[in-house]
Each structure stands twice: as structure tokens, then as C-alpha cells.
C-alpha atoms as a PDB file:
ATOM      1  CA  UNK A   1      29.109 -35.168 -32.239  1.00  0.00           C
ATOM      2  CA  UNK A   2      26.130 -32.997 -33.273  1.00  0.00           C
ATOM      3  CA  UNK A   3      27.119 -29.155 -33.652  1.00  0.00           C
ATOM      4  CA  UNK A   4      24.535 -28.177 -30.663  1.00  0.00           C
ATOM      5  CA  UNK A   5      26.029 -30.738 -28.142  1.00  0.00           C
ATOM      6  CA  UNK A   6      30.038 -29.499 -29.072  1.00  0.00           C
ATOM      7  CA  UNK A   7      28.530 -25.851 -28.786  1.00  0.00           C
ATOM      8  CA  UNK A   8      26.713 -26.593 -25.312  1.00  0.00           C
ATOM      9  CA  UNK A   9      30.035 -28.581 -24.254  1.00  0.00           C
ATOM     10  CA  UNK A  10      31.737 -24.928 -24.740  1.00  0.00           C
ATOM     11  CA  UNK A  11      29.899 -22.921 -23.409  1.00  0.00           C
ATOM     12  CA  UNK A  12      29.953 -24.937 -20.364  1.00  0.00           C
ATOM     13  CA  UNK A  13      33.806 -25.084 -20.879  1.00  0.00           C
ATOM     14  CA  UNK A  14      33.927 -21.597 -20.483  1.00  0.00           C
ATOM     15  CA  UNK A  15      31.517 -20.776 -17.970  1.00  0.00           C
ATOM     16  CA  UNK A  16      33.975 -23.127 -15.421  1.00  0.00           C
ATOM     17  CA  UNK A  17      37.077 -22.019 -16.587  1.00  0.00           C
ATOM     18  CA  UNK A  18      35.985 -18.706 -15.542  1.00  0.00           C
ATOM     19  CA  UNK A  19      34.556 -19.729 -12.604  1.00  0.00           C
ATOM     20  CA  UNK A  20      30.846 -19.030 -13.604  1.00  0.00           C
ATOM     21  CA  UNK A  21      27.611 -20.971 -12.059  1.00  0.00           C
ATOM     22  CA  UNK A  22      24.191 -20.880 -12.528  1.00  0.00           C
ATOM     23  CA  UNK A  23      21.872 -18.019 -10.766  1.00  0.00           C
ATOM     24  CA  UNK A  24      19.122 -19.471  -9.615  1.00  0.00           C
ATOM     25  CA  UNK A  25      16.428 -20.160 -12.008  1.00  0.00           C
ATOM     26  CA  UNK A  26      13.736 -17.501 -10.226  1.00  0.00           C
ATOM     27  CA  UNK A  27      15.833 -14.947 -10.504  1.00  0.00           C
ATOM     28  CA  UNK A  28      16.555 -14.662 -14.291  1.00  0.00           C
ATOM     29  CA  UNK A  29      14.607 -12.922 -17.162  1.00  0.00           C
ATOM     30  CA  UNK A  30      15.062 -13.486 -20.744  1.00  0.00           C
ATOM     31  CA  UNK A  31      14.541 -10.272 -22.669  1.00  0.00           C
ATOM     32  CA  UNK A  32      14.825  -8.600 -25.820  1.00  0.00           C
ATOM     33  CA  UNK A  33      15.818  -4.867 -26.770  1.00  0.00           C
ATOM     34  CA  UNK A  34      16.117  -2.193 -29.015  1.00  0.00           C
ATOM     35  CA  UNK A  35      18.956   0.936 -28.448  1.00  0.00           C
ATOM     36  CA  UNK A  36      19.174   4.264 -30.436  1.00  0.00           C
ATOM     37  CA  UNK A  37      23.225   4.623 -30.904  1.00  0.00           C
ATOM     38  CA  UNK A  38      24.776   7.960 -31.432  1.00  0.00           C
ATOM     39  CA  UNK A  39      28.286   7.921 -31.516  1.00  0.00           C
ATOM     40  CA  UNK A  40      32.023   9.987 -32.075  1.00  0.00           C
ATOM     41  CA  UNK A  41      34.180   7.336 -34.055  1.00  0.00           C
ATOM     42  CA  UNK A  42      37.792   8.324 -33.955  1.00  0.00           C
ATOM     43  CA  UNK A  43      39.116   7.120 -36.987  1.00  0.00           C
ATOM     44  CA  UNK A  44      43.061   6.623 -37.033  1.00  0.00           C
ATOM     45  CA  UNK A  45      44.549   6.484 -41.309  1.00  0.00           C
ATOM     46  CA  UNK A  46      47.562   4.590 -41.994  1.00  0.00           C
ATOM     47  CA  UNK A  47      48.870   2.989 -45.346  1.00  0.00           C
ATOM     48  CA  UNK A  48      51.119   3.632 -47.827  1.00  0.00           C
ATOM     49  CA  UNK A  49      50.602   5.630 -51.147  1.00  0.00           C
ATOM     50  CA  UNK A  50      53.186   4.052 -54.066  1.00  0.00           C
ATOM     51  CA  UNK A  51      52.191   6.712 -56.579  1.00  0.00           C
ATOM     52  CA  UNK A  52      53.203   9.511 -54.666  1.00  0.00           C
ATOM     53  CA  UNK A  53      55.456   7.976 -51.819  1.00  0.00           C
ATOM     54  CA  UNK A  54      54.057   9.009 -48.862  1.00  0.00           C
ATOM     55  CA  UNK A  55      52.311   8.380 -45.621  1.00  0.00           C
ATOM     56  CA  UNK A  56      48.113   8.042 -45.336  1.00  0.00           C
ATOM     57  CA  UNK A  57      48.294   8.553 -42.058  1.00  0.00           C
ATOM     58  CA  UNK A  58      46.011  11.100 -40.174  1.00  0.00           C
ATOM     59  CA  UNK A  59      43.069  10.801 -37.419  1.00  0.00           C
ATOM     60  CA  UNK A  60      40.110  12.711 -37.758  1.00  0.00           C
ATOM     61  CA  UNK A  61      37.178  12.195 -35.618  1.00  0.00           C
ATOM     62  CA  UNK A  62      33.661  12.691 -37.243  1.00  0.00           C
ATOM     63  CA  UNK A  63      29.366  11.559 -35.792  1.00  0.00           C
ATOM     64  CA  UNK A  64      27.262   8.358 -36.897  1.00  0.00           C
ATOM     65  CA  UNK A  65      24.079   7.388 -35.284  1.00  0.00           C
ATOM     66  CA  UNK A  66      22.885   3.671 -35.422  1.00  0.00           C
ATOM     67  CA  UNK A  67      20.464   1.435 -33.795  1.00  0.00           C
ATOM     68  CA  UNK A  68      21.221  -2.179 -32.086  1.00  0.00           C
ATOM     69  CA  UNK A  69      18.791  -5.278 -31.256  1.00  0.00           C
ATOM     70  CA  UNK A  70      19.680  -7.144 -28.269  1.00  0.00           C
ATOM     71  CA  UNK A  71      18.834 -11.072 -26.669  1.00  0.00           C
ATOM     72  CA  UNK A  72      19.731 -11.038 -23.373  1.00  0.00           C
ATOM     73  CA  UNK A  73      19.128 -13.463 -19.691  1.00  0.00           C
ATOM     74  CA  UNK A  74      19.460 -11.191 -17.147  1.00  0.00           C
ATOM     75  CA  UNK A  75      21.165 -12.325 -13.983  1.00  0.00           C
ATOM     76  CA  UNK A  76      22.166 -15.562 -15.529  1.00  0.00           C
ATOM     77  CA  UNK A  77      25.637 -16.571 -14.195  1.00  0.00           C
ATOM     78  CA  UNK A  78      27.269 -15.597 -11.172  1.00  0.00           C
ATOM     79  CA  UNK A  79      30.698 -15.035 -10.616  1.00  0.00           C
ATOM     80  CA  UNK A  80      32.070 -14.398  -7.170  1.00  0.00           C
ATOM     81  CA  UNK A  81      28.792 -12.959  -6.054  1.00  0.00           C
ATOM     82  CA  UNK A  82      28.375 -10.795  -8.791  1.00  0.00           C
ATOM     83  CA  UNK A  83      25.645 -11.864 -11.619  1.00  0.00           C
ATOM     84  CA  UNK A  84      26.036 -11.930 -14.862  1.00  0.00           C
ATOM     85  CA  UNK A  85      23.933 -11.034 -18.188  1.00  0.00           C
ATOM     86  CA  UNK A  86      24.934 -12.597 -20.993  1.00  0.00           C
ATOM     87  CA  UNK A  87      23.720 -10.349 -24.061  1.00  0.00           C
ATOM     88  CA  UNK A  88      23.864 -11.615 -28.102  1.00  0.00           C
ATOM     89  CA  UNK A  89      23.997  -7.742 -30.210  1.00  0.00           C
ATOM     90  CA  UNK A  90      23.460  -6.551 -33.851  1.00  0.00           C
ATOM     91  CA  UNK A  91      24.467  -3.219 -34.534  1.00  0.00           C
ATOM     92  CA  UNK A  92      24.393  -1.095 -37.760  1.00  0.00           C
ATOM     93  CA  UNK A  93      24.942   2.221 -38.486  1.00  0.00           C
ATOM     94  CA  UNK A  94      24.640   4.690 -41.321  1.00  0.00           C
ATOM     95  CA  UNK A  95      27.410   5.582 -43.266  1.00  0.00           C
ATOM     96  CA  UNK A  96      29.416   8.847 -42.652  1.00  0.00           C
ATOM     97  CA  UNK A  97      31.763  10.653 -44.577  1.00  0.00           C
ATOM     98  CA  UNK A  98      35.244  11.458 -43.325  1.00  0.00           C
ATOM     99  CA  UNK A  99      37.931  13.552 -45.063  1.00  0.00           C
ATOM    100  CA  UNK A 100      41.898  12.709 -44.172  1.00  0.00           C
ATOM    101  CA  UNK A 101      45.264  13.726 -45.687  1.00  0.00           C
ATOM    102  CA  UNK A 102      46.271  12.813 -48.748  1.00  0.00           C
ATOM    103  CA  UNK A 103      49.711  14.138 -50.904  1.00  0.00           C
ATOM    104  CA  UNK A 104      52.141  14.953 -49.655  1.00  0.00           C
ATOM    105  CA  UNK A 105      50.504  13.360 -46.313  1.00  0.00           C
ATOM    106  CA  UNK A 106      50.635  15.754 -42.963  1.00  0.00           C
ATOM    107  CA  UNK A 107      51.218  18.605 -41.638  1.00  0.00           C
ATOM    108  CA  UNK A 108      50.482  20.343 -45.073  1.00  0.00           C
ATOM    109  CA  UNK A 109      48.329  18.217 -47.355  1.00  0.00           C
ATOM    110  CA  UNK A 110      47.547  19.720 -51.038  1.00  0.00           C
ATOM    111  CA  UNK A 111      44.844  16.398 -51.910  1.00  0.00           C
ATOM    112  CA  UNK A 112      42.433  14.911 -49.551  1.00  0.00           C
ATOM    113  CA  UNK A 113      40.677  11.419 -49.389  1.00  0.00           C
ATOM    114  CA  UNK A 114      37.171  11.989 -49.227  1.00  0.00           C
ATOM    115  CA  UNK A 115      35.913   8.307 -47.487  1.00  0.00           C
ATOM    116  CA  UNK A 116      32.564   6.892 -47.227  1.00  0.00           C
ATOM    117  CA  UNK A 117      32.309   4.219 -44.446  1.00  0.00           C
ATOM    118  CA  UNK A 118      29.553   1.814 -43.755  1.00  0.00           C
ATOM    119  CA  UNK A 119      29.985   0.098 -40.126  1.00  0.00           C
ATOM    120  CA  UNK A 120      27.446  -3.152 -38.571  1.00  0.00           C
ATOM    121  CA  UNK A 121      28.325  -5.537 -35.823  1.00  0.00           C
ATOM    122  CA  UNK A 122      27.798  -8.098 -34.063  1.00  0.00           C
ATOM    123  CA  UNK A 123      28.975  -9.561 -31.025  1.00  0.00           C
ATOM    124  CA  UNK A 124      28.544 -10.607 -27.099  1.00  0.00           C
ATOM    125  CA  UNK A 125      28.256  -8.815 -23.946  1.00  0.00           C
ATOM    126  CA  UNK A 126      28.554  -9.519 -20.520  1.00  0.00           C
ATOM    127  CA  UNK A 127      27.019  -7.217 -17.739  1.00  0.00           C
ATOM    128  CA  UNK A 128      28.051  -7.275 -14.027  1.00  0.00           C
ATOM    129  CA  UNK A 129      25.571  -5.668 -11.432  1.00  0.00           C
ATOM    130  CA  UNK A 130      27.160  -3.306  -9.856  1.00  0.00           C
ATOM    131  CA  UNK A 131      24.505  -1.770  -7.477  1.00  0.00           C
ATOM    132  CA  UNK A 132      20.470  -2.799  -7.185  1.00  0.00           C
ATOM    133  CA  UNK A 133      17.548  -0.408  -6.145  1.00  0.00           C
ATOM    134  CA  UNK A 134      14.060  -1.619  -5.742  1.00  0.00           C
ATOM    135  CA  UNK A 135      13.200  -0.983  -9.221  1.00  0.00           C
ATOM    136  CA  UNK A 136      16.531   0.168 -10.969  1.00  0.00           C
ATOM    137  CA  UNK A 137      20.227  -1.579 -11.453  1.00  0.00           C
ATOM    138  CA  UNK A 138      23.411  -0.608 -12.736  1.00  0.00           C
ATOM    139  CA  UNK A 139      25.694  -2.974 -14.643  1.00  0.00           C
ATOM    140  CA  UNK A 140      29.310  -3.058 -15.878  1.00  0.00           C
ATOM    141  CA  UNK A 141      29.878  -4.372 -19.510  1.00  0.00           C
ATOM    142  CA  UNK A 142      32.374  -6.031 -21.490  1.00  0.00           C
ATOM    143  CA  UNK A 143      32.228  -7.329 -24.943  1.00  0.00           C
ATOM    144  CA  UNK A 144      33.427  -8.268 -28.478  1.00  0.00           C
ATOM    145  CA  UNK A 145      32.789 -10.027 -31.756  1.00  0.00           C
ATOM    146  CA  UNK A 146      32.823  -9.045 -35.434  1.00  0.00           C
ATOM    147  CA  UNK A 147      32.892  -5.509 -36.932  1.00  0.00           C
ATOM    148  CA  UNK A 148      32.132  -5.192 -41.195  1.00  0.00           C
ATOM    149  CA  UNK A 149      32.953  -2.145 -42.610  1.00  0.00           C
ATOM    150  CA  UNK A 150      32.407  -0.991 -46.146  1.00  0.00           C
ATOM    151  CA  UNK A 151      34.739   1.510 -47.359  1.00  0.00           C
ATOM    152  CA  UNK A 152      34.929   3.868 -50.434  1.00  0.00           C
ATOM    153  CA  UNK A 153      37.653   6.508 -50.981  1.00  0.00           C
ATOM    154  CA  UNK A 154      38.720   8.879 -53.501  1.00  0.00           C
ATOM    155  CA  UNK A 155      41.223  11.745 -53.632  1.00  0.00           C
ATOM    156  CA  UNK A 156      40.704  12.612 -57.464  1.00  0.00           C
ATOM    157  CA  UNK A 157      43.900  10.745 -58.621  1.00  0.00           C
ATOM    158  CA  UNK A 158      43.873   7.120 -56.424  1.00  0.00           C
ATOM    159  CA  UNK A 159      40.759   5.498 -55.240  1.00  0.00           C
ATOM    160  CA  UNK A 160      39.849   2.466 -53.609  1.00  0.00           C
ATOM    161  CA  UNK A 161      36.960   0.659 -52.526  1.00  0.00           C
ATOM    162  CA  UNK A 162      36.432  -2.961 -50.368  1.00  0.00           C
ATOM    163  CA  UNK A 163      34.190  -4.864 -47.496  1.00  0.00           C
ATOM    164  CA  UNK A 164      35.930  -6.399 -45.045  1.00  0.00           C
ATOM    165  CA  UNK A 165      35.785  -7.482 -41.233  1.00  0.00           C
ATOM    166  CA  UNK A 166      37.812  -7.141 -38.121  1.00  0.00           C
ATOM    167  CA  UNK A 167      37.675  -8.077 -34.244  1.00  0.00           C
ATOM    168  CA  UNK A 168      36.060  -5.174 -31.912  1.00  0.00           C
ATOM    169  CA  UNK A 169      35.985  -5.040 -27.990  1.00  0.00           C
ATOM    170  CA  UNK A 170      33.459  -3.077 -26.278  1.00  0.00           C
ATOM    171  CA  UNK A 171      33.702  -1.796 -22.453  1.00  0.00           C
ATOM    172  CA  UNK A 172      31.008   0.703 -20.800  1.00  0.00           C
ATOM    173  CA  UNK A 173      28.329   0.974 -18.013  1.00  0.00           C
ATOM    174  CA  UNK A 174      24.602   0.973 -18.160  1.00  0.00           C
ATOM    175  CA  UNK A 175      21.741   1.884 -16.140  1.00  0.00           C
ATOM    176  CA  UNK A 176      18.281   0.198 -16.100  1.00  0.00           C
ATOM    177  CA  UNK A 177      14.648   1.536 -14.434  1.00  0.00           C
ATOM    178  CA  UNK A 178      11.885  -0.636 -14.115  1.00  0.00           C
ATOM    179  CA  UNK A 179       9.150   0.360 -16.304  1.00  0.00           C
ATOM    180  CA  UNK A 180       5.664  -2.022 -15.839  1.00  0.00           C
ATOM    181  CA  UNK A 181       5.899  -5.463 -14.920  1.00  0.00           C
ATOM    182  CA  UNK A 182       7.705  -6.273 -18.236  1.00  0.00           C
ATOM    183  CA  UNK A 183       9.938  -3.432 -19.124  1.00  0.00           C
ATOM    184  CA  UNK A 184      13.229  -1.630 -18.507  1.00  0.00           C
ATOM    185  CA  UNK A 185      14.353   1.681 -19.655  1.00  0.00           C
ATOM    186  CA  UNK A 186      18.049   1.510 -20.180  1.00  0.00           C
ATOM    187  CA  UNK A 187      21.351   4.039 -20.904  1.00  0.00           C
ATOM    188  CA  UNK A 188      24.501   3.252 -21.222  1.00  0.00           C
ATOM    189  CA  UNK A 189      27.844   4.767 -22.472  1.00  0.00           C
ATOM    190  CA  UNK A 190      30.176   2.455 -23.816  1.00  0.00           C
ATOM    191  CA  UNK A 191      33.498   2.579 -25.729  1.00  0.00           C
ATOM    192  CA  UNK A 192      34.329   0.542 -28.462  1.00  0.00           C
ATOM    193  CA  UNK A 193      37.578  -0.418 -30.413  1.00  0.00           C
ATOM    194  CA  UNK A 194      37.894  -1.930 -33.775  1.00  0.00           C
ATOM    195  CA  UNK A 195      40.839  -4.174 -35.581  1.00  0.00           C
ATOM    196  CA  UNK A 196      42.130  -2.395 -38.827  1.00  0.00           C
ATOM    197  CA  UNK A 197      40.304  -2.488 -42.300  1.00  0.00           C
ATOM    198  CA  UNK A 198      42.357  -1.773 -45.431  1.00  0.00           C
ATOM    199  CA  UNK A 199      41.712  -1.706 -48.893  1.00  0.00           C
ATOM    200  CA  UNK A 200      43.940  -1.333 -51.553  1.00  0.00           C
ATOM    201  CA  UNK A 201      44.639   1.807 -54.204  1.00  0.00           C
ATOM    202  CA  UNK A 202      44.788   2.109 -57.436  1.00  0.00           C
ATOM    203  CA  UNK A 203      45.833   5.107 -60.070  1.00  0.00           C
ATOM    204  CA  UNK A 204      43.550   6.506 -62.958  1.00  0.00           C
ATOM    205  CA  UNK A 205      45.020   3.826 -64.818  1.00  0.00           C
ATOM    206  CA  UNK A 206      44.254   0.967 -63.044  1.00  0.00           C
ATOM    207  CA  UNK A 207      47.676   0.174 -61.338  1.00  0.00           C
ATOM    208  CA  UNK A 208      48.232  -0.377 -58.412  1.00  0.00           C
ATOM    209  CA  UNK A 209      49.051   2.853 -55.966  1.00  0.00           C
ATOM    210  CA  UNK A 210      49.379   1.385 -52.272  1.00  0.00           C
ATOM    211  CA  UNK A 211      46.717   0.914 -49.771  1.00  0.00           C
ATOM    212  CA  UNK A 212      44.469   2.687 -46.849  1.00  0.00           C
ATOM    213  CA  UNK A 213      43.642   1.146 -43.939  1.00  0.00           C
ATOM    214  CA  UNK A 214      41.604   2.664 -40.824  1.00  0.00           C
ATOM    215  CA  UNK A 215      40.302   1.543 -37.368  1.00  0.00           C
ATOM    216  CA  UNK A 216      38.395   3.115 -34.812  1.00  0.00           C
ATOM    217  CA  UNK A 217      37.756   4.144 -31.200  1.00  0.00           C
ATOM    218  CA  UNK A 218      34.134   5.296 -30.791  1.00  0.00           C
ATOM    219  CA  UNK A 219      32.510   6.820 -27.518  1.00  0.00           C
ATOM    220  CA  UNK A 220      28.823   5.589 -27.612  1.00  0.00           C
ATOM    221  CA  UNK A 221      25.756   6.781 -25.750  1.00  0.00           C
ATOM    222  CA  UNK A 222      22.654   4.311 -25.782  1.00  0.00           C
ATOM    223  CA  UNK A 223      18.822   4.851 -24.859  1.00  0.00           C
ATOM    224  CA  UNK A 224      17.017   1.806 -25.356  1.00  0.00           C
ATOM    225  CA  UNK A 225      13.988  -0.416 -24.031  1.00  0.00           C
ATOM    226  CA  UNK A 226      13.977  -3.868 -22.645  1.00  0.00           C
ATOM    227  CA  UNK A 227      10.981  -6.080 -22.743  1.00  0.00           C
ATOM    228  CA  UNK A 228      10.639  -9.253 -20.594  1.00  0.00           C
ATOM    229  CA  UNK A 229      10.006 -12.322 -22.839  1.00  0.00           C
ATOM    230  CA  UNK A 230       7.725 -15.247 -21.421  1.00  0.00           C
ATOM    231  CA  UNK A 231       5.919 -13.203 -18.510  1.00  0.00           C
END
């Protein structure tokens, strides 16, 4: 079986098993977009350090900003009466720097790890209307896909660096306006939760000295711009 057929068989899987038909065909509008991110990422330490024997655990929340391209068909599915907008997103971010306890871990920390963190997604979202004006909507979102982060650390005596990815789920609203016969204005706050990234430590010498590990829980505002493909 050819690899677009089993992934059309799928998706159609899915859409019954949930329940999900077809809007009708007048009524939906591919679309492309572009959102300006800024963002609070809550990032929650944990590991072990070997060389000293204590806990890396501490949560300090710090600011990234980022930008995300979207594919969406608005109003493509509906589900119970509601419609659905199935969304494909790529996210990335710049790195931030974030500074968490070190020896002898909390309350009282002497060292620090100083952290630089890289963060890009990418993922699916699904938007239920909520309420429709002549020339404005409001949608509920859920989501989820794959989060990389790149992380560096150093607290003068272990360091660590490593890529890796996780799982993330995403939940938020969004408004839209109308703007022209081909455009939407959009904002949205959303919240987003990543799986746990760890990289392992080692000592001035090379050995081995425990690991870090972090994940995150980020409130996200979004201004962005739809435009209507195909019009």
C-alpha cells in the first residue's frame, strides 16, 4: 500500500472514530499564517548531581519571544454541530537564558547553573467555533506534536550540553476579524506543556556527574495574520 493511501486511510480512521464529517465544501477556506509569539515559560529542574549528591531541582520562570507559520482549512470538519479547523504549525523561538540552583540544591544554593535553551515545534491544532459575528469568530483550540530543545548548562564545576525532543500539548482560545476579502487578523492566548528533556553531566574531568532535565509550562499570547489561499 502506497504511504499516501495508508495516511489518507488514517486520517479518515480518525475523523470517524471521533465522530467527525465533512463541512460542506462552500463553506471552507484554506489559509496560511504567520503569528508573533511572546511567551512566560515556566521551567521546572529536576535531576540528580553524583559529584556533589544532591537535588537539581528548582523552577524558575523567565520571557522568550518566537514566531510560528501556520496551514490551516477553516471550518473543515464538524463535530456535533460545531466546525472544526484543522491547523499544521512550526514554531521557533530564540534562546533564553535561565539560572537555577545548583550545590547544595534549595533553599540555600552556594553554585548556580547558568542554562541556555533553544526551543522549535511543531505540531497540530484543532479549533472549535465557539461564537460567529458577521465578520469576526472565536475558536477553542487544542493541540500537540513534537517539541526540540537545545540545551547548554554550566555551573563552573559540572556542565552539560544535548538536543533532544519531547511530546507537547497545547490548549487556548483565539479570536479572528475579517480584514479584506482575503484576510483575518487573529489573537489568541494559549498554554502549552512540554515532556521532559535531560542531558547528562559531567565534572572538569570528564566523568560523569549526574544529569539535568527540565520541562515547561508556557502562557503564550499570539498576534498574527491569516491570508485566504485560492480566492
Amino acid at each position: 500500500m502506497k504511504k499516501s493511501t495508508l495516511l489518507s486511510s488514517t486520517v479518515i480512521a480518525i475523523c470517524l472514530t471521533l465522530g467527525l464529517q465533512p463541512a460542506h465544501a462552500e463553506g471552507t477556506k484554506r489559509y496560511i499564517g504567520l503569528n508573533l509569539i511572546a511567551g512566560a515559560p515556566i521551567n521546572a529542574f529536576d535531576g540528580y548531581n553524583t559529584a556533589g549528591n544532591f537535588s537539581n531541582k528548582d523552577t524558575v520562570q523567565v520571557d522568550y519571544q518566537g514566531i510560528s507559520l501556520t496551514y490551516g482549512i477553516q471550518d473543515k470538519w464538524n463535530w456535533k454541530g460545531v466546525t472544526i479547523t484543522p491547523e499544521v504549525e512550526l514554531a521557533w523561538f530564540n534562546d533564553y537564558d535561565v539560572v537555577s540552583a545548583s550545590f547544595p540544591g534549595l533553599p540555600n544554593p552556594a553554585f548556580h547553573y547558568r542554562s541556555n535553551i533553544q526551543t522549535g515545534r511543531i505540531g497540530v491544532n484543532l479549533w472549535g467555533l465557539v461564537n460567529k459575528g458577521t465578520r469576526w469568530r472565536t475558536e477553542f483550540g487544542i493541540g500537540g506534536g513534537v517539541v526540540y530543545q537545545d540545551i547548554q548548562t554550566d555551573d563552573t564545576v559540572v556542565s552539560g550540553s544535548k538536543s533532544s525532543t519531547s511530546g507537547y500539548g497545547m490548549v487556548g482560545l483565539r479570536y479572528l476579524r475579517d480584514v479584506g476579502s482575503r484576510g483575518q487578523l487573529s489573537a489568541s492566548a494559549v498554554v502549552v506543556k512540554t515532556g521532559r528533556s535531560s542531558i547528562s553531566l559531567t565534572d572538569l574531568g570528564g566523568l560523569d556527574a549526574g544529569n539535568l532535565s527540565v520541562s515547561t509550562l508556557t502562557p503564550e499570547f499570539r498576534i498574527g495574520y491569516h491570508l485566504a489561499l485560492g480566492q
